[in-house]
PDB file of N, CA and C in Angstrom:
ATOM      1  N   UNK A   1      57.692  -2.243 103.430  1.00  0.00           N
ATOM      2  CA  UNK A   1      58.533  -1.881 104.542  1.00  0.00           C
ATOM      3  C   UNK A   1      58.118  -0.498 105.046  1.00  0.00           C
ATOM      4  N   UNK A   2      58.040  -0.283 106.426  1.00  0.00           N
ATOM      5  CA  UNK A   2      57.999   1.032 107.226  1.00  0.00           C
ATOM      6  C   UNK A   2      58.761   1.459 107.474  1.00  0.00           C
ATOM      7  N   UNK A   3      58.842   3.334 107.797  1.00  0.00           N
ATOM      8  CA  UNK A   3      60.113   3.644 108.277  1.00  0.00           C
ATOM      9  C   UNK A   3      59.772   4.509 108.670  1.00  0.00           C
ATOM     10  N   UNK A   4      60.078   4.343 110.127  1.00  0.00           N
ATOM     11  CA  UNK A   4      60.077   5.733 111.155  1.00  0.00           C
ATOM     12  C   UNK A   4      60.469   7.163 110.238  1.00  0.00           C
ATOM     13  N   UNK A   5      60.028   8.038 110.930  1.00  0.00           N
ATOM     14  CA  UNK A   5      60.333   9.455 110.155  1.00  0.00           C
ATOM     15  C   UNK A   5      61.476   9.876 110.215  1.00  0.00           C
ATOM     16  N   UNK A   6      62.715   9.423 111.271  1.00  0.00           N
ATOM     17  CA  UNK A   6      63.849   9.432 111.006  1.00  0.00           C
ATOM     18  C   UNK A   6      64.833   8.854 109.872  1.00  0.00           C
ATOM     19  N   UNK A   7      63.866   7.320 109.605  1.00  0.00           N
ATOM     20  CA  UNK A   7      64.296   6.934 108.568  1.00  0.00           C
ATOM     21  C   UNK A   7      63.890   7.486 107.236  1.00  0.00           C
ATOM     22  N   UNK A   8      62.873   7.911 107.319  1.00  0.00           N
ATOM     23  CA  UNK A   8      61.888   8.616 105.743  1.00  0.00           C
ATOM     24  C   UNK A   8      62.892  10.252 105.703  1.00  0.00           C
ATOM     25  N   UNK A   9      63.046  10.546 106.806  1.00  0.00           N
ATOM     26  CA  UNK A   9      63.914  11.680 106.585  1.00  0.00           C
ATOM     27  C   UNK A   9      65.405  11.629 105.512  1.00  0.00           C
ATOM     28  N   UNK A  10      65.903  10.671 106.312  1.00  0.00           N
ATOM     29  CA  UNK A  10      67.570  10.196 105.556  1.00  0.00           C
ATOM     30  C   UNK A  10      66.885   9.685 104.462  1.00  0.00           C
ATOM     31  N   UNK A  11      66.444   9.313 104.165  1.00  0.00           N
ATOM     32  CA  UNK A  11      66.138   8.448 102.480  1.00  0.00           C
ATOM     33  C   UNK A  11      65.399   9.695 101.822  1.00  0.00           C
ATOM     34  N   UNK A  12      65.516  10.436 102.273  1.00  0.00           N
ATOM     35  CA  UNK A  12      64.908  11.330 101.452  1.00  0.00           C
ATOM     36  C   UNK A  12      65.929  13.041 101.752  1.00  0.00           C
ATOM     37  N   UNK A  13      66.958  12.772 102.524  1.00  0.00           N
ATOM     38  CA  UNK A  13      68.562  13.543 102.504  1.00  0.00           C
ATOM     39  C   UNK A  13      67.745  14.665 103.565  1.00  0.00           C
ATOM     40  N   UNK A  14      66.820  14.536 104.634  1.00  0.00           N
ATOM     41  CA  UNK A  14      66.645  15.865 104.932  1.00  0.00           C
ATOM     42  C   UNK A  14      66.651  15.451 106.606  1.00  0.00           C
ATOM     43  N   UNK A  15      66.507  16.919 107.371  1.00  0.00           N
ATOM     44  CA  UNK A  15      66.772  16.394 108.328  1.00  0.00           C
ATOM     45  C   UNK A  15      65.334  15.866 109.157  1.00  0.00           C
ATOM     46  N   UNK A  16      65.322  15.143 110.293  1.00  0.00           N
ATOM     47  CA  UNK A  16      64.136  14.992 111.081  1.00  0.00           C
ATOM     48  C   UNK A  16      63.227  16.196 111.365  1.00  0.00           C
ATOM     49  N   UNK A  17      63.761  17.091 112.087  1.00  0.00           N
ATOM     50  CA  UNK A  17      63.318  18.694 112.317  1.00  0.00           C
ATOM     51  C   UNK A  17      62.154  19.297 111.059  1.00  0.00           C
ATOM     52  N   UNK A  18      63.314  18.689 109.653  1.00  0.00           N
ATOM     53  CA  UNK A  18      62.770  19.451 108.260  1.00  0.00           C
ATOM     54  C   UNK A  18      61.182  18.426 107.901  1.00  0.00           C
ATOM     55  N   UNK A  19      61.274  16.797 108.077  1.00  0.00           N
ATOM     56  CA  UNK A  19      60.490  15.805 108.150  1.00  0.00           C
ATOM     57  C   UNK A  19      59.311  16.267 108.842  1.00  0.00           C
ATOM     58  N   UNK A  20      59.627  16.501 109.977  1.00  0.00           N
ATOM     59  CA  UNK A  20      58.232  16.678 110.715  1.00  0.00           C
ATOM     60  C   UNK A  20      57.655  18.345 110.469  1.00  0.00           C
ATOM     61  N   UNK A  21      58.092  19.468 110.175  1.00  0.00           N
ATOM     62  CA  UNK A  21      57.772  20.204 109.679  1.00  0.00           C
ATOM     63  C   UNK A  21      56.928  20.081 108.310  1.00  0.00           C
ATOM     64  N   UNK A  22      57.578  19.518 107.311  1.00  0.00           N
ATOM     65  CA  UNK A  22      56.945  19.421 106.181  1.00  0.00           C
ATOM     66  C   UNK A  22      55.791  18.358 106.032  1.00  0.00           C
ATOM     67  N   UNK A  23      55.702  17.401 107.112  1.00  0.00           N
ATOM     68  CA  UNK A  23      54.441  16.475 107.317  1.00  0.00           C
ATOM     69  C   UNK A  23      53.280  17.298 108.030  1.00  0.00           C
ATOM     70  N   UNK A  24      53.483  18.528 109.201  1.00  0.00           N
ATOM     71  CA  UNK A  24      53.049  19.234 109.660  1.00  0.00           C
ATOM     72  C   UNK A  24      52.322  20.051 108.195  1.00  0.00           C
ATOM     73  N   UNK A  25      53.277  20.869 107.346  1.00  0.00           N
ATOM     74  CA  UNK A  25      52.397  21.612 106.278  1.00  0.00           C
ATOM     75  C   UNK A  25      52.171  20.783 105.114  1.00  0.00           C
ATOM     76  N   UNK A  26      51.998  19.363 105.232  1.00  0.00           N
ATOM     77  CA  UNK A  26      51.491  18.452 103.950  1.00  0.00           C
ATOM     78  C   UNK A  26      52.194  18.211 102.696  1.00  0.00           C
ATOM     79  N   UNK A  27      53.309  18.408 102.870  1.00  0.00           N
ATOM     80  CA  UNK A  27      54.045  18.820 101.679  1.00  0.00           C
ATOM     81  C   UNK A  27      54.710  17.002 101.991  1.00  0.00           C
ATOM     82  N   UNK A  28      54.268  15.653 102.539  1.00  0.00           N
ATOM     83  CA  UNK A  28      55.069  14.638 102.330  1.00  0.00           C
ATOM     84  C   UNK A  28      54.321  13.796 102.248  1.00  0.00           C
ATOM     85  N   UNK A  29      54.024  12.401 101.661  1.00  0.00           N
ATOM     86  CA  UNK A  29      53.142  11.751 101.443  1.00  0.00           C
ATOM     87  C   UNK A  29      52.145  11.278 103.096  1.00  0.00           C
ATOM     88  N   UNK A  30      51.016  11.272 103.236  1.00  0.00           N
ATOM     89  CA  UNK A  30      50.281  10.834 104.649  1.00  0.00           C
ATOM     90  C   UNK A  30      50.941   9.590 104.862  1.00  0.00           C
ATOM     91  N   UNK A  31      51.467   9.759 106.401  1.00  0.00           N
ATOM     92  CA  UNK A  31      51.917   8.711 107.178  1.00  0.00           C
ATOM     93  C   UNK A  31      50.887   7.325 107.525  1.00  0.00           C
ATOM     94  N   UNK A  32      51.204   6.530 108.077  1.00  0.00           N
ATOM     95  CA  UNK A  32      50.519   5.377 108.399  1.00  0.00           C
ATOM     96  C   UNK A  32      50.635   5.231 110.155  1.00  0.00           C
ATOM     97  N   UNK A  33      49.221   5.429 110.550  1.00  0.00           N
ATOM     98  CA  UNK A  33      49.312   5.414 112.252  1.00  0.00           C
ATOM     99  C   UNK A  33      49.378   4.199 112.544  1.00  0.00           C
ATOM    100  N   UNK A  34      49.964   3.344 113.168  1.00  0.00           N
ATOM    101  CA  UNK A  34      49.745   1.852 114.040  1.00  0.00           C
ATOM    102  C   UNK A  34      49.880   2.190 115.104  1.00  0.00           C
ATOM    103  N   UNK A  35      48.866   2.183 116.542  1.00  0.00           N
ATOM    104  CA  UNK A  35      48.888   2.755 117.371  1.00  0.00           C
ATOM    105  C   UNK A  35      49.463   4.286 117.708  1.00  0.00           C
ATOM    106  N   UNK A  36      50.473   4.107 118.427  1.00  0.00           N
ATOM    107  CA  UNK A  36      51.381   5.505 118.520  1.00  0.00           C
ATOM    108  C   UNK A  36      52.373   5.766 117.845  1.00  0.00           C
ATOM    109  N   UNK A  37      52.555   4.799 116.843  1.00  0.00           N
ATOM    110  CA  UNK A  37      53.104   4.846 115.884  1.00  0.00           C
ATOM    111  C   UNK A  37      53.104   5.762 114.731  1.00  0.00           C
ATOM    112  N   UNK A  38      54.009   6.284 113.756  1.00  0.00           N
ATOM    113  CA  UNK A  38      53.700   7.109 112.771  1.00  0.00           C
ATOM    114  C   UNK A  38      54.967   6.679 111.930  1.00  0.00           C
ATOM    115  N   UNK A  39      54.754   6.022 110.850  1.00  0.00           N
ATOM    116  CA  UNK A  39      55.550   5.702 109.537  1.00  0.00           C
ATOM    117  C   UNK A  39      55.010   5.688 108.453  1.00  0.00           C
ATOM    118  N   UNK A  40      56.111   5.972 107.435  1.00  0.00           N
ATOM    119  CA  UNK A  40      55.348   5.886 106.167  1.00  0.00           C
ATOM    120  C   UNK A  40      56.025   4.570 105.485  1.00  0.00           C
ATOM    121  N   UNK A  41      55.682   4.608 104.112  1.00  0.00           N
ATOM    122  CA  UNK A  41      55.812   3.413 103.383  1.00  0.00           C
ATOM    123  C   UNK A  41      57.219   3.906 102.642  1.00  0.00           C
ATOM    124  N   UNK A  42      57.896   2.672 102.444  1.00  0.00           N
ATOM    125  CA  UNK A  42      59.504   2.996 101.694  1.00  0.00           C
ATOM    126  C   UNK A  42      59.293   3.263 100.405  1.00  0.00           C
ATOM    127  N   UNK A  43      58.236   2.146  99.743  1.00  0.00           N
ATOM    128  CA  UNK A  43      57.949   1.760  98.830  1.00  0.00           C
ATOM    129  C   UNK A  43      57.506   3.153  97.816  1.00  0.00           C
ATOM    130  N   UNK A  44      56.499   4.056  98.786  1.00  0.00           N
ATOM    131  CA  UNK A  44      55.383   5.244  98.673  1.00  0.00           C
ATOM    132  C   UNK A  44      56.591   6.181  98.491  1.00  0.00           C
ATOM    133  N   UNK A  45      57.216   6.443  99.577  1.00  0.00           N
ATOM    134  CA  UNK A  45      58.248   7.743  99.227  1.00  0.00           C
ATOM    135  C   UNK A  45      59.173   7.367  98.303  1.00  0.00           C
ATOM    136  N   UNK A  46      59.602   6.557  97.816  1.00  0.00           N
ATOM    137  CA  UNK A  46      60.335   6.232  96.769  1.00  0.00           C
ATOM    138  C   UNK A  46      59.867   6.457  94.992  1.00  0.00           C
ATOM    139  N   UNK A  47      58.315   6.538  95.261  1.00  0.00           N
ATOM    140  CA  UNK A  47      57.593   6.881  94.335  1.00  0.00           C
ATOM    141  C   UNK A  47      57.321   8.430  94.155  1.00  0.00           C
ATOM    142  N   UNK A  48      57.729   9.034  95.237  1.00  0.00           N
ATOM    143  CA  UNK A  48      57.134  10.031  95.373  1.00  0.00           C
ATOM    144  C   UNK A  48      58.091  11.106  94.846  1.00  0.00           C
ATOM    145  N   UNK A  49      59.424  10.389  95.783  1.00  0.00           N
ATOM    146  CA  UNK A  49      60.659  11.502  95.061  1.00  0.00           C
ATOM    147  C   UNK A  49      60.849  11.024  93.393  1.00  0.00           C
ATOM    148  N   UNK A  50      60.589   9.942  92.733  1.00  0.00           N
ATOM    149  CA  UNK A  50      60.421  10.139  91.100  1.00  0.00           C
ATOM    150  C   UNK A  50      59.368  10.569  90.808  1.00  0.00           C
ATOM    151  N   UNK A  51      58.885  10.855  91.305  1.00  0.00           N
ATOM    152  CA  UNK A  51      57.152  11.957  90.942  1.00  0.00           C
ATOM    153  C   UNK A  51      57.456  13.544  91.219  1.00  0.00           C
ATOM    154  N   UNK A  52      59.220  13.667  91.656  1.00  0.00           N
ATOM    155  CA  UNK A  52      59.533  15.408  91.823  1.00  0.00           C
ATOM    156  C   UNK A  52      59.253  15.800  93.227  1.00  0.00           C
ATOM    157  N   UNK A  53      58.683  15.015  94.140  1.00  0.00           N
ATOM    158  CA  UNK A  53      58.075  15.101  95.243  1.00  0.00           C
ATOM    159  C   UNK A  53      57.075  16.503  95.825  1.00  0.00           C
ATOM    160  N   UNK A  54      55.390  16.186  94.918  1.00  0.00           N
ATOM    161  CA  UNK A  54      54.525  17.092  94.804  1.00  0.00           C
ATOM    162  C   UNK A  54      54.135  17.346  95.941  1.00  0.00           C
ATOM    163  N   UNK A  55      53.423  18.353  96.220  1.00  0.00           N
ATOM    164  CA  UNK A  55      52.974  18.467  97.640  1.00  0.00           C
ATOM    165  C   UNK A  55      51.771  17.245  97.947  1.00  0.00           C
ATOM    166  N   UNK A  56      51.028  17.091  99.512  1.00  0.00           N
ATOM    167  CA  UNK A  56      50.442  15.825  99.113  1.00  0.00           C
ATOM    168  C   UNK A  56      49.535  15.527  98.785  1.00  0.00           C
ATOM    169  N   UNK A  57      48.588  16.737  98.739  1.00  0.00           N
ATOM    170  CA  UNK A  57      47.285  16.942  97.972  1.00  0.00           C
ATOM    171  C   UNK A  57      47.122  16.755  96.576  1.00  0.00           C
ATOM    172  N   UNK A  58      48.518  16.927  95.852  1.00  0.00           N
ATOM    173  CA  UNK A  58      48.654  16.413  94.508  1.00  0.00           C
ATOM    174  C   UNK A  58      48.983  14.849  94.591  1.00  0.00           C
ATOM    175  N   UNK A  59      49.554  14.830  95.591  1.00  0.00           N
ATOM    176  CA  UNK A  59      50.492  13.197  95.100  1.00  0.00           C
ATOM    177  C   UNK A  59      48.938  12.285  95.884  1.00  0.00           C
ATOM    178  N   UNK A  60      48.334  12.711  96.712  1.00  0.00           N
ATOM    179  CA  UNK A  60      47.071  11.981  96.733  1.00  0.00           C
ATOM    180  C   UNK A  60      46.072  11.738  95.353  1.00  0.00           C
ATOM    181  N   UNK A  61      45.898  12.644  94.988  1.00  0.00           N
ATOM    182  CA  UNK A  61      44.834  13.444  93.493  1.00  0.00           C
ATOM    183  C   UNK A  61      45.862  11.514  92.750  1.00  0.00           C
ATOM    184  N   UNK A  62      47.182  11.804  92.717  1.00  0.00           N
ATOM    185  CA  UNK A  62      47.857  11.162  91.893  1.00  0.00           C
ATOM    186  C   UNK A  62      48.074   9.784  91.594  1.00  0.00           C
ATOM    187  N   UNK A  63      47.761   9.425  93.222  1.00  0.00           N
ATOM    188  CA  UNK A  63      47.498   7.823  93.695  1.00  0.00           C
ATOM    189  C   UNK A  63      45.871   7.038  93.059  1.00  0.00           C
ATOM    190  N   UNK A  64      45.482   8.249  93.490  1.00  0.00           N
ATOM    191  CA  UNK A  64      43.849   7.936  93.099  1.00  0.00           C
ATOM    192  C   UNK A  64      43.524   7.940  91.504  1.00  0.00           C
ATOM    193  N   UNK A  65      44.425   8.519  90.808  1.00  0.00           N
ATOM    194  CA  UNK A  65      44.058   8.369  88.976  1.00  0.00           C
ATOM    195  C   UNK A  65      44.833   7.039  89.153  1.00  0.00           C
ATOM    196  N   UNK A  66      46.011   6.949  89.794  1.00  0.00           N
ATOM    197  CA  UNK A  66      46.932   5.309  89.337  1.00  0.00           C
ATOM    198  C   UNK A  66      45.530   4.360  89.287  1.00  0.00           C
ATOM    199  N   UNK A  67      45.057   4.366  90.924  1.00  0.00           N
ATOM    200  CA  UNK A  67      44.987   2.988  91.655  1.00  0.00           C
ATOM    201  C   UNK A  67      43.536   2.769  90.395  1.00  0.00           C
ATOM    202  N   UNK A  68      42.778   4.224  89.800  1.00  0.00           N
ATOM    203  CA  UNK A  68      41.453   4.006  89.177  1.00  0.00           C
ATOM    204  C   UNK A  68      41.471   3.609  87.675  1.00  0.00           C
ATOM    205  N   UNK A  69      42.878   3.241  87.729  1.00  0.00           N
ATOM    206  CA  UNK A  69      43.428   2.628  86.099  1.00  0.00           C
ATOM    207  C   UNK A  69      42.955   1.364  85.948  1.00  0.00           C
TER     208      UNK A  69
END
């Protein structure tokens, strides 16, 4: 499932303003473009806030040891 950044915002208690700021300084997992589109995965941020929610240069580093298991 996708979710607009309004929605990735509320599921994650913060506001839109704070969302696109912190996607701006990398601190949220990389979005998914479909055209002009920009969402991320429910599935991904849900993983991310039980991972402490690292900045995303770690939580990338972090995907990449999973997926090379």
């Amino acid at each position: 499932m996708l979710l607009t950044a309004r929605e990735a915002a509320r599921l994650c208690g913060k506001s839109l303003r704070t969302w696109r700021t912190w996607d701006a300084g990398g601190l949220i997992p990389r979005p998914v473009r479909i055209r002009r589109s920009t969402l991320w995965r429910a599935k991904e941020l849900r993983l991310w806030i039980a991972a402490d929610c690292p900045p995303r240069h770690i939580w990338e580093a972090r995907k990449l040891s999973l997926n090379s298991v």
